[in-house]
Protein backbone atom coordinates (compact mmCIF):
# COMPACT_ATOMS: atom_id res chain seq x y z
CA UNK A 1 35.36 -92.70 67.89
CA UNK A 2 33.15 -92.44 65.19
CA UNK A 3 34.48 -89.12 63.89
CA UNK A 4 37.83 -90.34 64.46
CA UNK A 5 37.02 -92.85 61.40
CA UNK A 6 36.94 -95.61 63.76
CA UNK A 7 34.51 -98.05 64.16
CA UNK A 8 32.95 -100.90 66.25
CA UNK A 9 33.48 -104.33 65.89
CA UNK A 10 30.89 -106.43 67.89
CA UNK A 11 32.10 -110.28 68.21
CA UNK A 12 28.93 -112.02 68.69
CA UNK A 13 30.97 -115.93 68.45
CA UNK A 14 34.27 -117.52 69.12
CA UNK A 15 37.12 -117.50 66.54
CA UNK A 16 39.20 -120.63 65.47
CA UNK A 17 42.23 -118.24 65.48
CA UNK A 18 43.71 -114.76 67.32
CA UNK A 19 44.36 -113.07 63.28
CA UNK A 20 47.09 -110.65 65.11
CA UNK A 21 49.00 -113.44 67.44
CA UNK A 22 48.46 -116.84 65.65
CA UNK A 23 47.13 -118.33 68.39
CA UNK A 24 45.15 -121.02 68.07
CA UNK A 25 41.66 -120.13 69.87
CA UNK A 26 39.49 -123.13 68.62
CA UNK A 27 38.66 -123.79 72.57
CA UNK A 28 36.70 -120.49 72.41
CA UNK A 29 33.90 -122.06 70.02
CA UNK A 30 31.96 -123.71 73.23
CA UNK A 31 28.42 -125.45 72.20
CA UNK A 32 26.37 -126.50 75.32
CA UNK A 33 23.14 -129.00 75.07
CA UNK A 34 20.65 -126.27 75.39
CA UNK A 35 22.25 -124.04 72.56
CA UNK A 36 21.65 -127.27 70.35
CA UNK A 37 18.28 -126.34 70.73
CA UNK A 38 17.40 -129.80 72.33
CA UNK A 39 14.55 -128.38 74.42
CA UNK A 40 12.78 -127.21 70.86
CA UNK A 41 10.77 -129.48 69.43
CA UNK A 42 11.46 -130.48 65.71
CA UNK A 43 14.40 -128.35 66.27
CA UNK A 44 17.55 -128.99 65.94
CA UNK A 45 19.32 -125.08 65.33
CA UNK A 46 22.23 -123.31 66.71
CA UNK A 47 21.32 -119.69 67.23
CA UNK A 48 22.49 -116.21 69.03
CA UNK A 49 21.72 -117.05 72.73
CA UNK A 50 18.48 -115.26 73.79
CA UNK A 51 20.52 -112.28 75.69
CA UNK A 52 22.53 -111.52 73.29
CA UNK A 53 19.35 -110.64 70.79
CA UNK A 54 18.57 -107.56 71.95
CA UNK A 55 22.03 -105.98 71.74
CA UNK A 56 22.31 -107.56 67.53
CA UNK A 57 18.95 -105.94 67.05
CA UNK A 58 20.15 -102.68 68.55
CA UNK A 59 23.29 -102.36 66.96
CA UNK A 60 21.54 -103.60 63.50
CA UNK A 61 18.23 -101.77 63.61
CA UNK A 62 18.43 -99.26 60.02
CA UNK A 63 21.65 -100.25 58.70
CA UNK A 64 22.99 -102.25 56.07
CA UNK A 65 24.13 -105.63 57.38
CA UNK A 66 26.74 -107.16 54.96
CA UNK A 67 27.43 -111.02 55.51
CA UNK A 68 30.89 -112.20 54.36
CA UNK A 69 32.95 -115.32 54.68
CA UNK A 70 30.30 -117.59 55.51
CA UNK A 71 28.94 -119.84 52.55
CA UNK A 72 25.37 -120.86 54.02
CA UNK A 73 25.94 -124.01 53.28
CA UNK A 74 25.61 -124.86 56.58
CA UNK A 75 22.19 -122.83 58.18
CA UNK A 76 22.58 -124.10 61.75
CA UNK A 77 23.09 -120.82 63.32
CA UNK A 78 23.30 -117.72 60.90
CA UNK A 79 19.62 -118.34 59.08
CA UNK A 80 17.82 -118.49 62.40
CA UNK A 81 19.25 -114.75 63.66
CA UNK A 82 18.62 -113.35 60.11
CA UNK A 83 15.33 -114.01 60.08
CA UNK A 84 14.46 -112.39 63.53
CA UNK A 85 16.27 -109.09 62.43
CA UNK A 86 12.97 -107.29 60.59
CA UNK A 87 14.10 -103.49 61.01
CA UNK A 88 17.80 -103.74 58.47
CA UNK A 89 17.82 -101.02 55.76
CA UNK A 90 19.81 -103.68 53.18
CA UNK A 91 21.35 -107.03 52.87
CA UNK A 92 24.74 -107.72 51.08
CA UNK A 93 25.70 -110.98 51.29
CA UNK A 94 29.30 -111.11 49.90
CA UNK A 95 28.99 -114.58 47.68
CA UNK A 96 33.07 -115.78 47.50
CA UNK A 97 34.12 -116.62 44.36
CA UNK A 98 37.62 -117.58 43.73
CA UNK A 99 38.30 -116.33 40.01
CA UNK A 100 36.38 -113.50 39.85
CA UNK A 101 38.30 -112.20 36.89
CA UNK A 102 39.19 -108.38 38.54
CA UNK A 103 34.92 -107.97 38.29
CA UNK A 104 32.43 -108.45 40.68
CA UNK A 105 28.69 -109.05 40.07
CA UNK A 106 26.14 -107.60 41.75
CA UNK A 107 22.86 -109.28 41.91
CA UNK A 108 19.25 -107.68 43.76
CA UNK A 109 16.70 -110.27 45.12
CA UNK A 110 13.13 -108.88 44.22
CA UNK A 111 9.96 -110.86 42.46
CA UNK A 112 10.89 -110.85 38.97
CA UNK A 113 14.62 -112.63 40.57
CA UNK A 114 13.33 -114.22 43.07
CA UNK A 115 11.39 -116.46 40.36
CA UNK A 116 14.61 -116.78 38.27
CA UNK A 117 16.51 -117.83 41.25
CA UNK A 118 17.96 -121.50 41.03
CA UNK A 119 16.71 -123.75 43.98
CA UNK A 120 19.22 -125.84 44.32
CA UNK A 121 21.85 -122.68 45.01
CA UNK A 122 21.39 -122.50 49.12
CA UNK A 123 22.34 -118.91 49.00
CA UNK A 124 19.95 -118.43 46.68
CA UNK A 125 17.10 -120.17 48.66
CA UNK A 126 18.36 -117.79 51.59
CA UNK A 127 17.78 -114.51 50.09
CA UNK A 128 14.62 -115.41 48.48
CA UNK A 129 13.81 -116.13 51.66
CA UNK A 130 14.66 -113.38 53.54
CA UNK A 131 13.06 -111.01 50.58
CA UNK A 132 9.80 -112.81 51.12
CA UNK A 133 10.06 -112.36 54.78
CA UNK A 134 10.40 -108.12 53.97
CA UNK A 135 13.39 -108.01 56.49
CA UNK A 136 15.52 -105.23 55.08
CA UNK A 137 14.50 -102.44 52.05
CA UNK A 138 16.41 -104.29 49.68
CA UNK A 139 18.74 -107.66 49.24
CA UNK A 140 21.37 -107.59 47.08
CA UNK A 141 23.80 -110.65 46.23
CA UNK A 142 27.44 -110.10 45.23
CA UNK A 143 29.74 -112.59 43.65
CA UNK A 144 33.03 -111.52 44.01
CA UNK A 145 36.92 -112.91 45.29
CA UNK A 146 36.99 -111.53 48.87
CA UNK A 147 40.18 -111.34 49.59
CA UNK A 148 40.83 -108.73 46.19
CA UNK A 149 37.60 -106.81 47.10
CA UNK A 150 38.30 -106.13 51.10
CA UNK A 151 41.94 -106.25 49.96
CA UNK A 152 41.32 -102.83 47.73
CA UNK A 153 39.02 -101.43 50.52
CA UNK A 154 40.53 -101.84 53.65
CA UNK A 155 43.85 -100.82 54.77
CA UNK A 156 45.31 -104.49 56.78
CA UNK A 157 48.66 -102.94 57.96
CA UNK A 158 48.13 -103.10 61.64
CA UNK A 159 50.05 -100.19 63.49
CA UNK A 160 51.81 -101.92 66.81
CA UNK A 161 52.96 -99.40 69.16
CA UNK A 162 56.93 -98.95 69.60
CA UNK A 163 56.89 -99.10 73.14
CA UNK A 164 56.34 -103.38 73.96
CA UNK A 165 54.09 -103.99 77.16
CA UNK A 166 52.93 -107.11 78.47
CA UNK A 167 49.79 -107.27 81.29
CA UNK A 168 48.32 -110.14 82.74
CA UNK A 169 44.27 -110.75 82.16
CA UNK A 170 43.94 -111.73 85.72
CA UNK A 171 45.72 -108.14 86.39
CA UNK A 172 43.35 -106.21 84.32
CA UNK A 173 40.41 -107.03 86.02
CA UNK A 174 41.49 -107.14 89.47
CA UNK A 175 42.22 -103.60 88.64
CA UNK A 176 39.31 -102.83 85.83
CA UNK A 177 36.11 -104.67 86.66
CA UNK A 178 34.50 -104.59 89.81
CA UNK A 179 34.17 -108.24 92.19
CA UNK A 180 31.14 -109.09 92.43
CA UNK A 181 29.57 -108.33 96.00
CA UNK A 182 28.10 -111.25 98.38
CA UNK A 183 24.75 -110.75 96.64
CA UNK A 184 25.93 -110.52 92.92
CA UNK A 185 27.88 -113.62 93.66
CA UNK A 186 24.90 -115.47 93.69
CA UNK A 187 22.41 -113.95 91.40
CA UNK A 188 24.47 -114.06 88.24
CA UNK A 189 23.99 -118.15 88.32
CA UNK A 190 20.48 -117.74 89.38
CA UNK A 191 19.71 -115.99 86.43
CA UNK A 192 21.31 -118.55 84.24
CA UNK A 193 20.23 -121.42 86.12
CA UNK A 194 16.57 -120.04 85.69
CA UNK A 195 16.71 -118.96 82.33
CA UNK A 196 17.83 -122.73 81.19
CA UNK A 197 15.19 -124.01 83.92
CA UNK A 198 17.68 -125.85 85.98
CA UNK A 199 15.33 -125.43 88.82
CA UNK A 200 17.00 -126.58 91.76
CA UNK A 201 20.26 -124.96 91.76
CA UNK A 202 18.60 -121.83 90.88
CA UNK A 203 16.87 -121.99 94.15
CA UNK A 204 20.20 -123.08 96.16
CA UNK A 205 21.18 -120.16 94.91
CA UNK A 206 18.05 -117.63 96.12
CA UNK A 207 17.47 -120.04 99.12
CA UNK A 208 21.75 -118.24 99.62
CA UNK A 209 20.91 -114.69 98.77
CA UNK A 210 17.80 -114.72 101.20
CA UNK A 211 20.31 -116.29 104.16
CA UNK A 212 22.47 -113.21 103.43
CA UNK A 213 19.91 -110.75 102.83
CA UNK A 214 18.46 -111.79 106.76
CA UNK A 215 21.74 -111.89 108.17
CA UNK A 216 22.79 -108.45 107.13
CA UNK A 217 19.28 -106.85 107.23
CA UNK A 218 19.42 -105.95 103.35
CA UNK A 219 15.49 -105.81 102.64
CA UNK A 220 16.08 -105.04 99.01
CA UNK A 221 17.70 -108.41 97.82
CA UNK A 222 15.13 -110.60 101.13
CA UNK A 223 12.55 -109.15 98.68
CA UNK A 224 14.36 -110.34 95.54
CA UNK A 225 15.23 -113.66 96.69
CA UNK A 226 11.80 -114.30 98.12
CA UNK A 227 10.30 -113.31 95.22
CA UNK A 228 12.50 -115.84 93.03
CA UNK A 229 11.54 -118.17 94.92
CA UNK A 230 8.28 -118.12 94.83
CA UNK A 231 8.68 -118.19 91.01
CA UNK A 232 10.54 -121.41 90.94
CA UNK A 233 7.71 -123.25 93.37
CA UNK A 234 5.60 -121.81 90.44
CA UNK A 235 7.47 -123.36 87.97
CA UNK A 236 7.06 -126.52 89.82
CA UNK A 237 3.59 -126.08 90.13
CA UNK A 238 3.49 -125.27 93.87
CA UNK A 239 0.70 -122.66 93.88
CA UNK A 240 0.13 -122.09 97.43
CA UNK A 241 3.87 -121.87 98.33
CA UNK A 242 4.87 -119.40 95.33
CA UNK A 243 1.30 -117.87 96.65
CA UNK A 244 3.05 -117.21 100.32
CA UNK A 245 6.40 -116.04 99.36
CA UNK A 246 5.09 -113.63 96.95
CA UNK A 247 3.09 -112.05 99.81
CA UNK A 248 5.75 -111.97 102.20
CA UNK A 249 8.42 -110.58 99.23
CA UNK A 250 4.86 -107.37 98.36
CA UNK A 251 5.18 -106.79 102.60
CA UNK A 252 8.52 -106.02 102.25
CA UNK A 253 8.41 -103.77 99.30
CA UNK A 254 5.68 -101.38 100.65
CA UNK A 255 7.73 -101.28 103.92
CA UNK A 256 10.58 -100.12 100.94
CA UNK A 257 8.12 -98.03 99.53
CA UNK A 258 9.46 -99.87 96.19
CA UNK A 259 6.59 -99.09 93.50
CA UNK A 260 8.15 -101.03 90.88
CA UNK A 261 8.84 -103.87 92.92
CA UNK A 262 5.47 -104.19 94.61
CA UNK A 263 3.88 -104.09 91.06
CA UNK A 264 5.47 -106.71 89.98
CA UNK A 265 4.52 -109.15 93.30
CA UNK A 266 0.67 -107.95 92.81
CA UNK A 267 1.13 -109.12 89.27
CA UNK A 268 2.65 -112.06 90.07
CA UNK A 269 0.34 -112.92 93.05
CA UNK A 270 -2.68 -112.20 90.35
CA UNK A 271 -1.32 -114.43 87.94
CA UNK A 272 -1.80 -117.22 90.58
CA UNK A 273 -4.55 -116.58 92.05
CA UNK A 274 -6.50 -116.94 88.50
CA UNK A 275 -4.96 -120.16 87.86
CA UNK A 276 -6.93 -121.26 91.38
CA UNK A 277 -9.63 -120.21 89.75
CA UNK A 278 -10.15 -117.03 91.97
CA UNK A 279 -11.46 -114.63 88.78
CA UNK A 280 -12.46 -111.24 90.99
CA UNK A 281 -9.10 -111.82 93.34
CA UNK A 282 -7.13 -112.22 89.86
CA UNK A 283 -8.50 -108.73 87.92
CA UNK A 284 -8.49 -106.80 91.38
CA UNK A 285 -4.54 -107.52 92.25
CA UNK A 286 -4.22 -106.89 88.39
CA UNK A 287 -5.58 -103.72 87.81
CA UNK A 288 -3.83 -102.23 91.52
CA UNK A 289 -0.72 -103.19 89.74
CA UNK A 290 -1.85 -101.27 86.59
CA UNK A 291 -2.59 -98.28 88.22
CA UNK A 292 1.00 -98.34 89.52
CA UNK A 293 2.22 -98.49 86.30
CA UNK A 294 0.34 -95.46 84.91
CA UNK A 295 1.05 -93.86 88.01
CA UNK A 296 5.10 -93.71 87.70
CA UNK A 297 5.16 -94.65 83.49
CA UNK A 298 6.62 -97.89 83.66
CA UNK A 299 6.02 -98.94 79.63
CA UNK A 300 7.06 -102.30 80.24
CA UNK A 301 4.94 -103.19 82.86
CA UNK A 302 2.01 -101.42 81.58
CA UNK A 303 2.41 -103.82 78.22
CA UNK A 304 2.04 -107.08 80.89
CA UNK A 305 -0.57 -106.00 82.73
CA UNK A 306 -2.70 -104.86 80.24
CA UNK A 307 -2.32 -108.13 78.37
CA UNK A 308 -3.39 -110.01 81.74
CA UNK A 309 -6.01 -107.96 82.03
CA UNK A 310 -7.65 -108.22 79.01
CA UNK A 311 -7.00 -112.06 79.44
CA UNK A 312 -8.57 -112.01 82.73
CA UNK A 313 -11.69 -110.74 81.11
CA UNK A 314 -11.43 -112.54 78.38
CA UNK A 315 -11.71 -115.74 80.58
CA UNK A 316 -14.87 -114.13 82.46
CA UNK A 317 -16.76 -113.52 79.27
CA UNK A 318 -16.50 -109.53 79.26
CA UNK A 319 -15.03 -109.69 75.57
CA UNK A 320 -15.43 -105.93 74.62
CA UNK A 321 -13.49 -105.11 77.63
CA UNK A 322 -10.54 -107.45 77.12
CA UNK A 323 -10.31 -106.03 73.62
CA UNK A 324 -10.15 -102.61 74.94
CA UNK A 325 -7.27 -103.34 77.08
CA UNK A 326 -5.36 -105.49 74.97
CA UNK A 327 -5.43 -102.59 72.14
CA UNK A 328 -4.18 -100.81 75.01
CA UNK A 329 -1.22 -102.82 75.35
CA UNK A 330 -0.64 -103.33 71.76
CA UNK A 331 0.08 -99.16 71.69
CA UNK A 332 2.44 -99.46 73.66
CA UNK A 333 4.24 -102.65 72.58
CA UNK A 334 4.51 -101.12 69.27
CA UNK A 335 5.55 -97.61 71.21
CA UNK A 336 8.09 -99.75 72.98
CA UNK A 337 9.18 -101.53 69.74
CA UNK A 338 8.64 -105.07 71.99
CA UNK A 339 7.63 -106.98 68.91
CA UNK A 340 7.51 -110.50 70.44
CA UNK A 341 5.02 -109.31 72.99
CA UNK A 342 3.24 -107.14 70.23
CA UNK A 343 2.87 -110.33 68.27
CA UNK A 344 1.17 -112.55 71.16
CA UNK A 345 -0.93 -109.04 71.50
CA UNK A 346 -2.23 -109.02 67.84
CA UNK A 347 -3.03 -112.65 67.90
CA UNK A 348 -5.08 -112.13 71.10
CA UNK A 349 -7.15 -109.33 69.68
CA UNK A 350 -7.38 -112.00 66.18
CA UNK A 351 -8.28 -114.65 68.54
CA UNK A 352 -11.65 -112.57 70.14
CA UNK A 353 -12.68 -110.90 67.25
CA UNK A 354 -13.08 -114.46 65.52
CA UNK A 355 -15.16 -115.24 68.62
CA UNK A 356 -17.49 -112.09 68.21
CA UNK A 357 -17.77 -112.70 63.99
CA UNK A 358 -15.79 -110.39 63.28
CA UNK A 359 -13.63 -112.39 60.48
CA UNK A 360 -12.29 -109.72 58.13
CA UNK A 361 -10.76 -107.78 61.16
CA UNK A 362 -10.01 -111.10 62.84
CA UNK A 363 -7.79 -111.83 59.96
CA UNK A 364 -6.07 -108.39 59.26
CA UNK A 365 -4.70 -109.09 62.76
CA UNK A 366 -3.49 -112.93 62.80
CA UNK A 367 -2.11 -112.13 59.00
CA UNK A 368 0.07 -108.92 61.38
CA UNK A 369 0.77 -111.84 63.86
CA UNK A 370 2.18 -114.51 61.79
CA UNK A 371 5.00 -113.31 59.99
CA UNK A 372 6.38 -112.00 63.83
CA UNK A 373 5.84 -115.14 65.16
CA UNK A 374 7.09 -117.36 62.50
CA UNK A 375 10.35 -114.72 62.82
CA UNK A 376 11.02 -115.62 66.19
CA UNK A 377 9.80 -119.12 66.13
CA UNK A 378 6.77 -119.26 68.60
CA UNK A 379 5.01 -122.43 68.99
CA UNK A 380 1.73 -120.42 68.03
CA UNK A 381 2.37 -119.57 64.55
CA UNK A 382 1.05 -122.62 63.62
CA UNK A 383 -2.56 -121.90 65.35
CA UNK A 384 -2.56 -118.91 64.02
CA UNK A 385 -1.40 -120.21 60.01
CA UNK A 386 -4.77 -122.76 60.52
CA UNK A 387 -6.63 -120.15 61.82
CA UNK A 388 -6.07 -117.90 58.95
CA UNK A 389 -6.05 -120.77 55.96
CA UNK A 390 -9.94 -121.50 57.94
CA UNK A 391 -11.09 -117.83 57.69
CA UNK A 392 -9.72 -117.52 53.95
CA UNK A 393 -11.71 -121.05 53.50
CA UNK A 394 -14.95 -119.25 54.53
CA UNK A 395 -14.79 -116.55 52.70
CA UNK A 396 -14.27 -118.51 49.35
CA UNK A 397 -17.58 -120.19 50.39
């Protein structure tokens, strides 16, 4: 496609109008309680829906992202996914002005503008912003009428086909998309009933699958749904009862010989067997899920468990150890590019090193932390922006 000269469009929102039919389409702009942000406290944002993140940082990661048509007066939703894009190669924001005399005027955000820059200007206070925050190479501003610069740029005549054919949506994917099976059918609102921590109808809908997955022998998805389960009682704070259906969900996937899935129950069953306290039980169930891992190069995995790991020794006083494995896991966060779990990684490692007196280092890796975790809004960027302003403090004693 792309050597046909045609490119992708990715639409990330709703539109207010169908620009080829007329049709209105305002219904398609759907805001729900927990996109408000009402969960987040002191928040009150807008933003791209967490599973949608990883496909905008994809699809933006080294290019030039221009923003156009949107005036920023209004930073409820736009602002927030800006800042957590930190691998652009440029900026253009396209700033609409409608007598631009034939000219436009192009404008790049660095220190010596960035100083100049009026205050009270939101766009202004937006780029500076973003040029502080080093999330693209360069970020350029241009004032210009958008409708005579796209105008000159970009052919609008739209080439309908001669021959006229109708087809019916229902049609298309009846005969295009796959129904979901017995299993899927459920699963899809588990996931979205547990991501938005609705907790009981996400377990109607395991308590579902499991019925199925007995009644037609399916092992596979018994292991799934037991496993789910056992995460929402842990959610609820039912220890012993996520404790048991974990167990019964890691005998079904050695009887599957399933190494990813039985890594993932001796993780999980470690996980709550250090929160009763049970230190040697926790690092032992740990470190077999490790070695599985390593064993078949799961990067993902091998990121989590480290990170437990070193916490797990962390909490039993073996501090040179933890920091061992958590550099571990930082090498291959950063391998991985998983920069939300590299930045709860880095402020880890700041965390013991302040511990053994090792300041200097100690703040070389919060000051790595912050800027990640101020990006993508994690409660502990404000620990770690105290923590740093009280190591600067002691060294200007």
């Amino acid at each position: 496609m792309f050597k046909k000269g045609k490119k992708a469009i990715y639409k990330i929102h709703g539109s207010t109008k169908n620009i080829i039919t007329g049709e209105n389409t305002r219904e398609s702009l759907v805001a729900t309680i927990q996109a408000l942000g009402s969960s987040k406290e002191g928040e009150n944002i807008f933003q791209v829906e967490s599973f949608k993140q990883p496909l905008f940082e994809h699809i933006s990661r080294g290019r030039t992202l221009v923003v156009m048509g949107y005036s920023g007066s209004d930073d409820f939703d736009i602002i927030p996914t800006l800042t957590g894009l930190i691998e652009l190669k440029d900026i253009i924001w396209i700033n609409h002005t409608s007598n631009d005399n034939k000219t436009e005027k192009i404008y790049e955000i660095n220190k010596s503008a960035d100083k100049k820059r009026t205050k009270t200007v939101k766009v202004d206070q937006i780029l500076a912003k973003l040029y502080r925050m080093n999330n693209a190479e360069c970020v350029y501003r241009v004032d210009v009428c958008t409708s005579r610069l796209f105008g000159s740029l970009i052919d609008t005549t739209l080439n309908f086909h001669s021959k006229s054919f109708s087809i019916s949506p229902a049609s298309w994917l009846i005969d295009t998309v796959r129904a979901p099976d017995e299993f899927e059918e459920y699963i899809i609102p588990f996931k979205i009933y547990n991501v938005l921590e609705i907790i009981k109808d996400a377990m109607k809908c395991s308590k579902i699958i499991l019925k199925r997955a007995k009644r037609t022998k399916n092992n596979t998805w018994k292991a799934a749904a037991l496993n789910n389960i056992g995460s929402l009682l842990d959610m609820k704070g039912n220890i012993d009862g996520a404790l048991h259906y974990y167990k019964k969900a890691l005998v079904i996937d050695k009887q599957l010989d399933d190494p990813r899935g039985k890594a993932t129950r001796l993780n999980n069953i470690g996980s709550l067997l250090g929160a009763k306290g049970k230190r040697e039980d926790e690092l032992r169930y740990y470190k077999e899920a490790l070695a599985i891992a390593k064993q078949y190069d799961y990067i993902p995995e091998k990121i989590i468990f480290l990170n437990n790991i070193g916490f797990s020794l962390d909490r039993k006083g073996n501090i040179d150890s933890a920091l061992r494995y958590y550099k571990e896991a930082l090498a291959f966060a950063e391998q991985q590019g998983d920069i939300s779990r590299k930045a709860t990684i880095l402020n880890n490692i700041g965390f013991l090193l302040y511990r053994k007196g090792n300041l200097e280092e100690a703040l070389k890796y919060y000051e790595e932390a912050l800027p990640i975790l101020e990006q993508l809004k994690f409660s502990e960027a404000e620990i770690v922006r105290n923590n740093i302003k009280n190591l600067q403090n002691k060294f200007k004693r």
